[in-house]
C-alpha atoms as a PDB file:
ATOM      1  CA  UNK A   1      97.583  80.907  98.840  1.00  0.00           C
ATOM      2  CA  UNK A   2      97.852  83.053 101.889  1.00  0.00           C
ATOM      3  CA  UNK A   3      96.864  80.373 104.484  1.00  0.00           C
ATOM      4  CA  UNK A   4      96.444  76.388 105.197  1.00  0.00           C
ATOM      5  CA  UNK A   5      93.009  76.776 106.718  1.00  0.00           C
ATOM      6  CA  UNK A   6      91.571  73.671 106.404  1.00  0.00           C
ATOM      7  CA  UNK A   7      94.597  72.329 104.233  1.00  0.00           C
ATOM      8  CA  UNK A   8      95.783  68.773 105.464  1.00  0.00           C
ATOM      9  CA  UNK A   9      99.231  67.759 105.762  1.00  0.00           C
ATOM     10  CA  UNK A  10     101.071  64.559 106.154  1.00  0.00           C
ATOM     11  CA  UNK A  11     103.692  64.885 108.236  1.00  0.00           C
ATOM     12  CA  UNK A  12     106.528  62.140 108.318  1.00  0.00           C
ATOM     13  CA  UNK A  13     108.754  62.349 111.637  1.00  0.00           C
ATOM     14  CA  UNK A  14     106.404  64.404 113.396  1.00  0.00           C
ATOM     15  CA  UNK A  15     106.589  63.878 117.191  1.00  0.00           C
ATOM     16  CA  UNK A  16     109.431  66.151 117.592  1.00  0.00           C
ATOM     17  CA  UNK A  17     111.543  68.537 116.346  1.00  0.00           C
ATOM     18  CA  UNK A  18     111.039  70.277 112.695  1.00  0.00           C
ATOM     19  CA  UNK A  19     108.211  67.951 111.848  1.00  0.00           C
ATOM     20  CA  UNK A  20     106.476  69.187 115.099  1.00  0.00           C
ATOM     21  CA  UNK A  21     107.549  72.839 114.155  1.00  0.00           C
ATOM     22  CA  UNK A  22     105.858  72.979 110.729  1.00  0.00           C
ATOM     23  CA  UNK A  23     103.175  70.938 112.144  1.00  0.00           C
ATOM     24  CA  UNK A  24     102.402  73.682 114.726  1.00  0.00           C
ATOM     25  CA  UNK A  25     102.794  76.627 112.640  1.00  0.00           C
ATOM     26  CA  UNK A  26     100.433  75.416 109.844  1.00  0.00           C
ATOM     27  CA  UNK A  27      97.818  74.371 112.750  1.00  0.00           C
ATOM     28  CA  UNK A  28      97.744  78.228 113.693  1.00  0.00           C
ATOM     29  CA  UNK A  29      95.812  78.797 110.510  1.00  0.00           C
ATOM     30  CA  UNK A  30      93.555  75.559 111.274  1.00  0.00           C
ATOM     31  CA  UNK A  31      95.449  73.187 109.294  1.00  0.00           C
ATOM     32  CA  UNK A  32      94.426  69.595 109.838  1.00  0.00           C
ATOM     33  CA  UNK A  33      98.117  67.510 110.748  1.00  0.00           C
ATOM     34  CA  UNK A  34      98.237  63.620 109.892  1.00  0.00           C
ATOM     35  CA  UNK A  35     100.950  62.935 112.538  1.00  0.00           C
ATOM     36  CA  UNK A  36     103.330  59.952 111.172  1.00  0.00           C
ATOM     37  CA  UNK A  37     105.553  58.784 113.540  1.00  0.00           C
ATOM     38  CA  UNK A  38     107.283  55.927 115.149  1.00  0.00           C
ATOM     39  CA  UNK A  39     107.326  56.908 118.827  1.00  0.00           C
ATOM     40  CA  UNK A  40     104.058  56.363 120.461  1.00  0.00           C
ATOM     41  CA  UNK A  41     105.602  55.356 124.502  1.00  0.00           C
ATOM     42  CA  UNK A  42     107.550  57.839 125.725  1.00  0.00           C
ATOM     43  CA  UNK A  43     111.508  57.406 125.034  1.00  0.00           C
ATOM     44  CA  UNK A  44     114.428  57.871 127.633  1.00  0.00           C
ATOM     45  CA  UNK A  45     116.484  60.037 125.112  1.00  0.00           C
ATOM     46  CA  UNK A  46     114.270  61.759 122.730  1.00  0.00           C
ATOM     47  CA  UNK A  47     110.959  63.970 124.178  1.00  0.00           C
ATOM     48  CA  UNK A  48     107.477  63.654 122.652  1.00  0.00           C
ATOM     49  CA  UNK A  49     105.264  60.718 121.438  1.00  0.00           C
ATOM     50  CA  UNK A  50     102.857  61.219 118.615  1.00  0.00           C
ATOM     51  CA  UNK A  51     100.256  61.907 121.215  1.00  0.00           C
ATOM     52  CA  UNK A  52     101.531  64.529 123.083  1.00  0.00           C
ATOM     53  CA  UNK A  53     102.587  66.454 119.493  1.00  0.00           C
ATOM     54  CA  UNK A  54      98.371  66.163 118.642  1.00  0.00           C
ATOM     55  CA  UNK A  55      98.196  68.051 121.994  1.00  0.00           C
ATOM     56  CA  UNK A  56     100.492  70.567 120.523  1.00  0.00           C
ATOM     57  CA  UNK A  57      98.498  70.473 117.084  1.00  0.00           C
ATOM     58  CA  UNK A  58      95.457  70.980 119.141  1.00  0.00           C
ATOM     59  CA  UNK A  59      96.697  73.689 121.402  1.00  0.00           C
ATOM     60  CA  UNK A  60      98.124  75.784 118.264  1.00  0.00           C
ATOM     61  CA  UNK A  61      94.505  75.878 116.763  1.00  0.00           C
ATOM     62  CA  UNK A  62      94.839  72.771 113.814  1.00  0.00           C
ATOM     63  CA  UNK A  63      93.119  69.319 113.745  1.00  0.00           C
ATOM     64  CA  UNK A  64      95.501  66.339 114.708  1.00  0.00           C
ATOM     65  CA  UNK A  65      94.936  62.805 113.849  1.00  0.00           C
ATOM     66  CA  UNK A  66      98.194  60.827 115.192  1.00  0.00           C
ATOM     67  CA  UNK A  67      99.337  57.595 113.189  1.00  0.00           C
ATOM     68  CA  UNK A  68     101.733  55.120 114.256  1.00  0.00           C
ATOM     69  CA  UNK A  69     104.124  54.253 110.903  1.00  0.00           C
ATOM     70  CA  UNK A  70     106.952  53.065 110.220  1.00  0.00           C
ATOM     71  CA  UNK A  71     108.256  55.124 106.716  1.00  0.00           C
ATOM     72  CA  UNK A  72     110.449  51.335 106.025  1.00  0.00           C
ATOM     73  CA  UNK A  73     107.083  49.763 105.637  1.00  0.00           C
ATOM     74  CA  UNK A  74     104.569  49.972 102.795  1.00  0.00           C
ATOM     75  CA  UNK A  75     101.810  48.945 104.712  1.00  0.00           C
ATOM     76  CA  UNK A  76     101.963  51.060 107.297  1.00  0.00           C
ATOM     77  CA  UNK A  77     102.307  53.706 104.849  1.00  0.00           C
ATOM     78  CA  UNK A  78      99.509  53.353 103.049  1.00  0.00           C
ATOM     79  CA  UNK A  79      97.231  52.325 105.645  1.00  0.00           C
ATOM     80  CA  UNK A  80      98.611  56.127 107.876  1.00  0.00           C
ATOM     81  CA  UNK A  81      97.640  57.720 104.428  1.00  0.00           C
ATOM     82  CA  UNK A  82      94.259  56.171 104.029  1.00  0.00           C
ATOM     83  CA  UNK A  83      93.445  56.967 107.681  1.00  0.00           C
ATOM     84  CA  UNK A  84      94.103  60.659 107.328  1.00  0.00           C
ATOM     85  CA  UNK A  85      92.039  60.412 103.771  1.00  0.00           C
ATOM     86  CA  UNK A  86      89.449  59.222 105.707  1.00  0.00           C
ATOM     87  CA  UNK A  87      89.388  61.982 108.645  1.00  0.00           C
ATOM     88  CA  UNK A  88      90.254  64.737 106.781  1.00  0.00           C
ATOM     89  CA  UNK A  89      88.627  63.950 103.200  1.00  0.00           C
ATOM     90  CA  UNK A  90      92.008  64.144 101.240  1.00  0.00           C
ATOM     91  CA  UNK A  91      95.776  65.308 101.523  1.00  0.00           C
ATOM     92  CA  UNK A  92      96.926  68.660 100.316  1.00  0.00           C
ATOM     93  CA  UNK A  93     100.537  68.802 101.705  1.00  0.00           C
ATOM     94  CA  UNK A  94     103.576  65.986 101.535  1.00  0.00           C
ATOM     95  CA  UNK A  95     106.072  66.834 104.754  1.00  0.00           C
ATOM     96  CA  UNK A  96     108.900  63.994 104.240  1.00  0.00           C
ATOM     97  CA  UNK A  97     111.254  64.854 107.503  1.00  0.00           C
ATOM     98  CA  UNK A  98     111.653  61.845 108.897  1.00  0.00           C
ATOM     99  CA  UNK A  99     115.251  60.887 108.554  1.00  0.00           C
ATOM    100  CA  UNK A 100     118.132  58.744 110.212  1.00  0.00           C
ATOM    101  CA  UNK A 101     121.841  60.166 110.763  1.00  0.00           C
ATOM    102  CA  UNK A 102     124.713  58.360 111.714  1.00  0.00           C
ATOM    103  CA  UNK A 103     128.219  61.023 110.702  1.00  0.00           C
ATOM    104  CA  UNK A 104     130.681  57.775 110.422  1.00  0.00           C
ATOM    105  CA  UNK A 105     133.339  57.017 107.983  1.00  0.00           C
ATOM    106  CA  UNK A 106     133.032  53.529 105.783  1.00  0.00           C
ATOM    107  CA  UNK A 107     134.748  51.510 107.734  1.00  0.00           C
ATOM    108  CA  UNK A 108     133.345  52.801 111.180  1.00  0.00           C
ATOM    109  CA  UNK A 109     129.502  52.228 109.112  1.00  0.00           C
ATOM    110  CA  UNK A 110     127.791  48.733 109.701  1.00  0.00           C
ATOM    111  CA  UNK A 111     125.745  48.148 107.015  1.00  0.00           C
ATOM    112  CA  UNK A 112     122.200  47.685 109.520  1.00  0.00           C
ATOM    113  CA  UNK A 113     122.983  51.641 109.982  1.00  0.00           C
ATOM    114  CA  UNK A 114     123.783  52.118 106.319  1.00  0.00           C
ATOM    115  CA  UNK A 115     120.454  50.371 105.684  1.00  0.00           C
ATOM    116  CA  UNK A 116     118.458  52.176 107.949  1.00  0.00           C
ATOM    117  CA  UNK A 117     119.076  55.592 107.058  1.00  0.00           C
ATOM    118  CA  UNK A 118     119.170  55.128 103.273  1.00  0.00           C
ATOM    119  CA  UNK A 119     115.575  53.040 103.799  1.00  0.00           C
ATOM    120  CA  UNK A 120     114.032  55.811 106.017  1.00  0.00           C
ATOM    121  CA  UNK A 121     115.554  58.830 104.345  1.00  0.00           C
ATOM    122  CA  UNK A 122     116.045  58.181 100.587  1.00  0.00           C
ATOM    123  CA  UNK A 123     113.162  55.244 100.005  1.00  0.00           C
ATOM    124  CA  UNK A 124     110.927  56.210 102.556  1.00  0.00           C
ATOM    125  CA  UNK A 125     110.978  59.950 101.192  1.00  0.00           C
ATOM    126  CA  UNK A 126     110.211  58.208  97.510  1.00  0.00           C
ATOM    127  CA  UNK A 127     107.234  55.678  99.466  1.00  0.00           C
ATOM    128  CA  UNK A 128     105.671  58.693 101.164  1.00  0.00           C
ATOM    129  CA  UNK A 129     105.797  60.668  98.067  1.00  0.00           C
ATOM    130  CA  UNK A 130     104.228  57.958  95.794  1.00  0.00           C
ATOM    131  CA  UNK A 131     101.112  56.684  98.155  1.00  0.00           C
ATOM    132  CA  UNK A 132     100.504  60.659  98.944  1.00  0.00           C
ATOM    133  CA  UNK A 133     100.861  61.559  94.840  1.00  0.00           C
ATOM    134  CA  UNK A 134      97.365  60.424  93.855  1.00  0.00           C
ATOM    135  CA  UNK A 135      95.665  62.378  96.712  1.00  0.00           C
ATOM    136  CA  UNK A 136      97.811  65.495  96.013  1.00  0.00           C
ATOM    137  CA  UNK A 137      96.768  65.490  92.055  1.00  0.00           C
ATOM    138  CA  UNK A 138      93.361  66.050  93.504  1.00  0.00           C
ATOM    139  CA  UNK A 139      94.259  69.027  95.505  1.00  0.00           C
ATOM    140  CA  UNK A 140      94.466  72.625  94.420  1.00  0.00           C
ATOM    141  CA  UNK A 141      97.405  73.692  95.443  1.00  0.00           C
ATOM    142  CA  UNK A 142      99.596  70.537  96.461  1.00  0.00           C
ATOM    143  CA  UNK A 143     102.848  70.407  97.863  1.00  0.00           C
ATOM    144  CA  UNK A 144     105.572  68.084  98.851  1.00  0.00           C
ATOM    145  CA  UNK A 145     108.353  69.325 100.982  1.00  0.00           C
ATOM    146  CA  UNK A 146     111.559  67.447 101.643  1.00  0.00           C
ATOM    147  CA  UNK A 147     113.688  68.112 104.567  1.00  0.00           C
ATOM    148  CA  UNK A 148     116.988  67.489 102.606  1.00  0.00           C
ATOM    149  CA  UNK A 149     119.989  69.725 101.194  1.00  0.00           C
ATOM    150  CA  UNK A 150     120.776  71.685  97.880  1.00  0.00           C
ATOM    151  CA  UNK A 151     122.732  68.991  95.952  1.00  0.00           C
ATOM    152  CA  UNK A 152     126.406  69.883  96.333  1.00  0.00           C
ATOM    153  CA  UNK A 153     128.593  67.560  94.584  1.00  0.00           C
ATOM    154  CA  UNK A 154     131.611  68.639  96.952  1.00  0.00           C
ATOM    155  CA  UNK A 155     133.785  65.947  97.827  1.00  0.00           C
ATOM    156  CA  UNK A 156     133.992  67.414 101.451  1.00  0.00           C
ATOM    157  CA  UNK A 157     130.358  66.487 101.856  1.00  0.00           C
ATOM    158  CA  UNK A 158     130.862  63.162 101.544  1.00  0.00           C
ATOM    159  CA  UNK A 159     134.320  62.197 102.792  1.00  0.00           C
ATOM    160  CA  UNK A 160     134.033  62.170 106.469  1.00  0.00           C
ATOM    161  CA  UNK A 161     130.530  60.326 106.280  1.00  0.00           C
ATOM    162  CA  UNK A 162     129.878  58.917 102.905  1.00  0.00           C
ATOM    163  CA  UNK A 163     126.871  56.994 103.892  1.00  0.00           C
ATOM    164  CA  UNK A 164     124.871  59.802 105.930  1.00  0.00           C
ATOM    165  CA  UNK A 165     125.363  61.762 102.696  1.00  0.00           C
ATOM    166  CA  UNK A 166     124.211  59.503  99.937  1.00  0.00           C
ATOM    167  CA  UNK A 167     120.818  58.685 102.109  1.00  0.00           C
ATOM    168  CA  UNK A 168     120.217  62.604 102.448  1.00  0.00           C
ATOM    169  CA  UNK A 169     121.285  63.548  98.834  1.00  0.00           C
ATOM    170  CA  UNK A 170     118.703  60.648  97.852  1.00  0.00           C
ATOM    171  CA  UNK A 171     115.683  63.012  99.665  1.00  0.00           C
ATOM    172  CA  UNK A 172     116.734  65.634  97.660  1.00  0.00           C
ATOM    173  CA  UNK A 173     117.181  63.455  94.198  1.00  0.00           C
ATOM    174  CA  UNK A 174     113.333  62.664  94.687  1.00  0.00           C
ATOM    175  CA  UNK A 175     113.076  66.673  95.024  1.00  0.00           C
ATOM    176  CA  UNK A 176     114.716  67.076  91.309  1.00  0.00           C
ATOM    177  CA  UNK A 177     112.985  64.579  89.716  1.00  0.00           C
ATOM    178  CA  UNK A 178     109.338  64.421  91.317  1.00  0.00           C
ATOM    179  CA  UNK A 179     109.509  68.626  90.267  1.00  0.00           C
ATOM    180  CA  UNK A 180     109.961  67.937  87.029  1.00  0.00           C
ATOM    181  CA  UNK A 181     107.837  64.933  86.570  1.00  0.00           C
ATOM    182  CA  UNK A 182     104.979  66.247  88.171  1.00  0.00           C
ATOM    183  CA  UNK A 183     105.543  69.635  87.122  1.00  0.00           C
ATOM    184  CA  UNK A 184     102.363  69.879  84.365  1.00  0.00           C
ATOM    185  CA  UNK A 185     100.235  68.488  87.126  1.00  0.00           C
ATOM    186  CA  UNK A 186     101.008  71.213  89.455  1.00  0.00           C
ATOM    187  CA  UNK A 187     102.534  69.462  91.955  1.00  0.00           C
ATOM    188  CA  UNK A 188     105.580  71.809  93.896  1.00  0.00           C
ATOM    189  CA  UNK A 189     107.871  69.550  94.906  1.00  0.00           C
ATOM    190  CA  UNK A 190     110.853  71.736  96.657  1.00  0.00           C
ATOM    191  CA  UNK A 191     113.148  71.252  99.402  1.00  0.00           C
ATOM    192  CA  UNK A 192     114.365  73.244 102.434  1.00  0.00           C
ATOM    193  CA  UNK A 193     117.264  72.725 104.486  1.00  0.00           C
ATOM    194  CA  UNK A 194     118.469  75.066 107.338  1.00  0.00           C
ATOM    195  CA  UNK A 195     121.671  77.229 107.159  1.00  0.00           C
ATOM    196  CA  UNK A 196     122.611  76.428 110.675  1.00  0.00           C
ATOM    197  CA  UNK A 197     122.113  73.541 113.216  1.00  0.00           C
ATOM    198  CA  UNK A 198     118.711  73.276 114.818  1.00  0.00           C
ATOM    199  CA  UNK A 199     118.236  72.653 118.184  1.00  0.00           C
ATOM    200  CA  UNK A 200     116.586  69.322 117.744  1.00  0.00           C
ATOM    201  CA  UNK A 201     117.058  66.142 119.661  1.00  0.00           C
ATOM    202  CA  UNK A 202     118.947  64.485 116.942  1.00  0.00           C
ATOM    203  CA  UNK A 203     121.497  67.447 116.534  1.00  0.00           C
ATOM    204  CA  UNK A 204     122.189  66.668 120.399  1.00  0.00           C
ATOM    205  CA  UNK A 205     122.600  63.090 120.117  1.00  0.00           C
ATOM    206  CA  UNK A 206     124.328  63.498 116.966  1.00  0.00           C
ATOM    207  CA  UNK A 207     126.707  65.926 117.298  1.00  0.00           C
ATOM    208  CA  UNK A 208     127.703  67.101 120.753  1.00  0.00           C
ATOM    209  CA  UNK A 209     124.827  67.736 123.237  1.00  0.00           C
ATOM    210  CA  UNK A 210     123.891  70.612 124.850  1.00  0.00           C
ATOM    211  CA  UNK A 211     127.151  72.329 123.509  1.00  0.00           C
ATOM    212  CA  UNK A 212     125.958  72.491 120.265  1.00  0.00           C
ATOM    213  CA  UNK A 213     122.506  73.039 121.119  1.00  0.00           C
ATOM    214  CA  UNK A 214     123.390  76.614 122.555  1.00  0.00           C
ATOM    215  CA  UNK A 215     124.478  77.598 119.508  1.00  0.00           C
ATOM    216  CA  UNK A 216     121.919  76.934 117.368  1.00  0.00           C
ATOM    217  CA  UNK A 217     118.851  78.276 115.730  1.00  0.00           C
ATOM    218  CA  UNK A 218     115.446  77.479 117.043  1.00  0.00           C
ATOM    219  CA  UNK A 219     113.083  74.461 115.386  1.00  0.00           C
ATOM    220  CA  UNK A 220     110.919  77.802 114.507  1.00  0.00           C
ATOM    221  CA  UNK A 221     112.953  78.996 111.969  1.00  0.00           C
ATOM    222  CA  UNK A 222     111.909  76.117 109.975  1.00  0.00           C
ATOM    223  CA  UNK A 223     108.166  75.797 110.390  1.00  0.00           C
ATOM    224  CA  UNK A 224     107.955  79.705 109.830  1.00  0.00           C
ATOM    225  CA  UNK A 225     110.151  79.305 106.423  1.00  0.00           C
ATOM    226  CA  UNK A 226     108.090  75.907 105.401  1.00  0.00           C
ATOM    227  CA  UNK A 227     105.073  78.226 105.639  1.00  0.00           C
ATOM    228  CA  UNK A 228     106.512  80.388 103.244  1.00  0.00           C
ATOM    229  CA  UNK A 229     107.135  77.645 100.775  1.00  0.00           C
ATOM    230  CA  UNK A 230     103.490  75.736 101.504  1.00  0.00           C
ATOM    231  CA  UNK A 231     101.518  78.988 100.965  1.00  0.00           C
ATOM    232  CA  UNK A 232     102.848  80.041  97.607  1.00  0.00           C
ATOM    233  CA  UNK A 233     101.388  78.953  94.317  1.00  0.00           C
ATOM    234  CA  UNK A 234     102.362  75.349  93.213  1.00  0.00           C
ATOM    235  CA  UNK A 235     102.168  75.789  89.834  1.00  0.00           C
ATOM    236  CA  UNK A 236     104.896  78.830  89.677  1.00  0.00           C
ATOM    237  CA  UNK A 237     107.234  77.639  93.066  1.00  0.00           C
ATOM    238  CA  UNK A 238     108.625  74.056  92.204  1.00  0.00           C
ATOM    239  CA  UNK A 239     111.948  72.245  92.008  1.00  0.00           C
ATOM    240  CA  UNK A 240     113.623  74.677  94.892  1.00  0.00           C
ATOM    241  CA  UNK A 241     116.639  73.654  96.834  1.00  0.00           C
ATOM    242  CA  UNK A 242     115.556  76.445  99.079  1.00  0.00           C
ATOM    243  CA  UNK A 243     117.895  77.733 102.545  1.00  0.00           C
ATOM    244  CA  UNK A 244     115.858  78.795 105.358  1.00  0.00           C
ATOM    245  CA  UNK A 245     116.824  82.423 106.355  1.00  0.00           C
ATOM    246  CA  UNK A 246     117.804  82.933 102.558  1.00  0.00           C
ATOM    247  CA  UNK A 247     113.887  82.137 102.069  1.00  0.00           C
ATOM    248  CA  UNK A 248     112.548  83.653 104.449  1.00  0.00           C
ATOM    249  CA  UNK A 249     114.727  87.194 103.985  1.00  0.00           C
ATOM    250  CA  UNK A 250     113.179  87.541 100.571  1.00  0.00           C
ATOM    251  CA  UNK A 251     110.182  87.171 101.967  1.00  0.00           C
ATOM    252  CA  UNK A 252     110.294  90.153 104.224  1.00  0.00           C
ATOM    253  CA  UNK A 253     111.660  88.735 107.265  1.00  0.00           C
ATOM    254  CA  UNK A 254     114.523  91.017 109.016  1.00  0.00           C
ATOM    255  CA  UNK A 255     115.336  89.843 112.335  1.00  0.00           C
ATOM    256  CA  UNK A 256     116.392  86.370 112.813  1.00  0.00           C
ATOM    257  CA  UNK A 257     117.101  86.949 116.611  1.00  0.00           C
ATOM    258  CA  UNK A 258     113.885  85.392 117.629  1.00  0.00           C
ATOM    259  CA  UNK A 259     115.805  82.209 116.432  1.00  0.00           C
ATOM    260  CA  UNK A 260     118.386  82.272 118.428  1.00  0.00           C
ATOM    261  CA  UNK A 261     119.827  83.514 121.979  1.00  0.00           C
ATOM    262  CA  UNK A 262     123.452  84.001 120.173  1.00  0.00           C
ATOM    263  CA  UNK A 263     124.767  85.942 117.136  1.00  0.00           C
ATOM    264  CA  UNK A 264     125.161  84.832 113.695  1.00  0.00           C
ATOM    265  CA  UNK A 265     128.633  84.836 113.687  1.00  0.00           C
ATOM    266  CA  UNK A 266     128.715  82.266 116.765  1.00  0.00           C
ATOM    267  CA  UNK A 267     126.121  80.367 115.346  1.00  0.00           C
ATOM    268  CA  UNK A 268     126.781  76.420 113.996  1.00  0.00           C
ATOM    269  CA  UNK A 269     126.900  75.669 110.824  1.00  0.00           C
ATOM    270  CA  UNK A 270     124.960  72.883 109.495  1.00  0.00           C
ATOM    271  CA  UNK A 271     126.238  70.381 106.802  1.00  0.00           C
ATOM    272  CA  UNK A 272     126.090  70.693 102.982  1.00  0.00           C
ATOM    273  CA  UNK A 273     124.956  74.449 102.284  1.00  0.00           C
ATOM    274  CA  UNK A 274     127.162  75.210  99.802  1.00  0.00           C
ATOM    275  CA  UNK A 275     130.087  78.021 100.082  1.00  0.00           C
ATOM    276  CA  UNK A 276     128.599  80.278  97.226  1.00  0.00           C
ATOM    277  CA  UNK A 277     125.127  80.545  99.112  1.00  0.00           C
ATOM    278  CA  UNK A 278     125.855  83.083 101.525  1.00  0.00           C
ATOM    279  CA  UNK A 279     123.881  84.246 104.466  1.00  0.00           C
ATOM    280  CA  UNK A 280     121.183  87.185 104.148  1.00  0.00           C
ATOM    281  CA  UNK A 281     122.677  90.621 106.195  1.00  0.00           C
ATOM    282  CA  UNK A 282     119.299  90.263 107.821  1.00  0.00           C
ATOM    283  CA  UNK A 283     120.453  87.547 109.208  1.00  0.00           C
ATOM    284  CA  UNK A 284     124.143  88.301 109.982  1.00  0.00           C
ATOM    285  CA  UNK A 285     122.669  91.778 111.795  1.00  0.00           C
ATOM    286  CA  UNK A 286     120.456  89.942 114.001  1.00  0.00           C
END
């Protein structure tokens, strides 16, 4: 595939953030973008609603049918998936990002926390997957994407924030076995996972505000290397724990400044890439 013209994608988490940016940069072929998100009223601490990201959708050249849904909640799930069915005719492309972090030890996690983000991260990725599955077998080149980490059995991974870690890892189990059970159907399932932090509204609320957000990459990065992913053939790119500039440097890309207004080398790292994956020279040049 060399473009998502006409291709329609459910997008999980989409108001803001990565889910907006691979949103946006499929609409600039004329992708159609079911938006699935929570936040439909404005909210104090995090920008966009579902509405204003169809704006976006719109603006960018795609189609954009925004859903309230709640990923926790079957219903809602299946009735944002048969909405988009009926718009757009079918679903082509699986984006699970919608995800919950909280970076606390055990005894610092109460368990309606360690229920949320293991409901919206690790079942919610499996719900989305399974009510999207039977619309995907009927595509020809279907995808499901995960926004979740190679799995890297480190112990450092999951010391400081045990929890957080076994809700993402749980994203990326449905990665490793949804590849290789749908594998004869032709179904990629891979994930992707950024190097560095992203300058995203949770990384900001998350992990040290607009400190950390200077030094890190642009939402971009992502939707341009999901792009690479969504547009290759599903029946020879599956079962990938793939790292964005890694990805997108073998795919011709050579300067990564556009991502960012620092250098590499000043950069944050993000969580869980592991040590023997090391950053393109591309990259560390730009």
């Amino acid at each position: 595939m060399s473009t998502l013209k006409n291709k329609t994608l459910f997008v999980s988490g989409a108001s803001r953030g990565i889910g907006l940016a691979i949103a946006k940069r499929a609409a600039e072929d004329g992708a159609n973008i079911i938006l699935a998100a929570k936040t439909a009223e404005p909210h104090p601490k995090l920008p966009g609603t579902i509405y204003t990201a169809a704006e976006e959708i719109v603006e960018a050249g795609g189609q954009a049918l925004p859903v309230i849904c709640d990923i926790r909640d079957e219903e809602n799930v299946r009735n944002a998936v048969n909405k988009g069915v009926e718009r757009f005719g079918g679903i082509d492309i699986c984006i699970n990002n919608a995800s919950a972090i909280q970076l606390t030890g055990t005894l610092q996690t109460d368990m309606k926390r360690y229920d949320l983000m293991n409901q919206i991260n690790a079942r919610g990725t499996f719900l989305v997957s399974k009510v999207c599955l039977p619309h995907l077998l009927k595509s020809e080149n279907p995808h499901i994407l995960n926004l979740s980490p190679p799995l890297d059995m480190s112990p450092k991974w999951f010391g400081p924030h045990v929890a957080y870690t076994m809700a993402k890892f749980g994203m990326s189990l449905c990665v490793l076995g949804m590849a290789e059970e749908f594998k004869e159907e032709g179904v990629a399932v891979n994930a992707l996972w950024p190097r560095t932090a992203i300058a995203t509204a949770a990384i900001k609320n998350a992990l040290g505000g607009d400190e950390v957000m200077n030094i890190s990459r642009s939402p971009e990065i992502m939707g341009d290397a999901a792009y690479v992913i969504l547009t290759k053939n599903s029946k020879e790119f599956t079962g990938n724990f793939c790292i964005d500039d890694n990805l997108l440097a073998d795919n011709g890309v050579t300067d990564f400044s556009k991502y960012a207004e620092v250098p590499f080398n000043q950069l944050a790292p993000d969580f869980f890439v592991p040590d023997d994956i090391e950053a393109p020279d591309s990259a560390k040049n730009s």
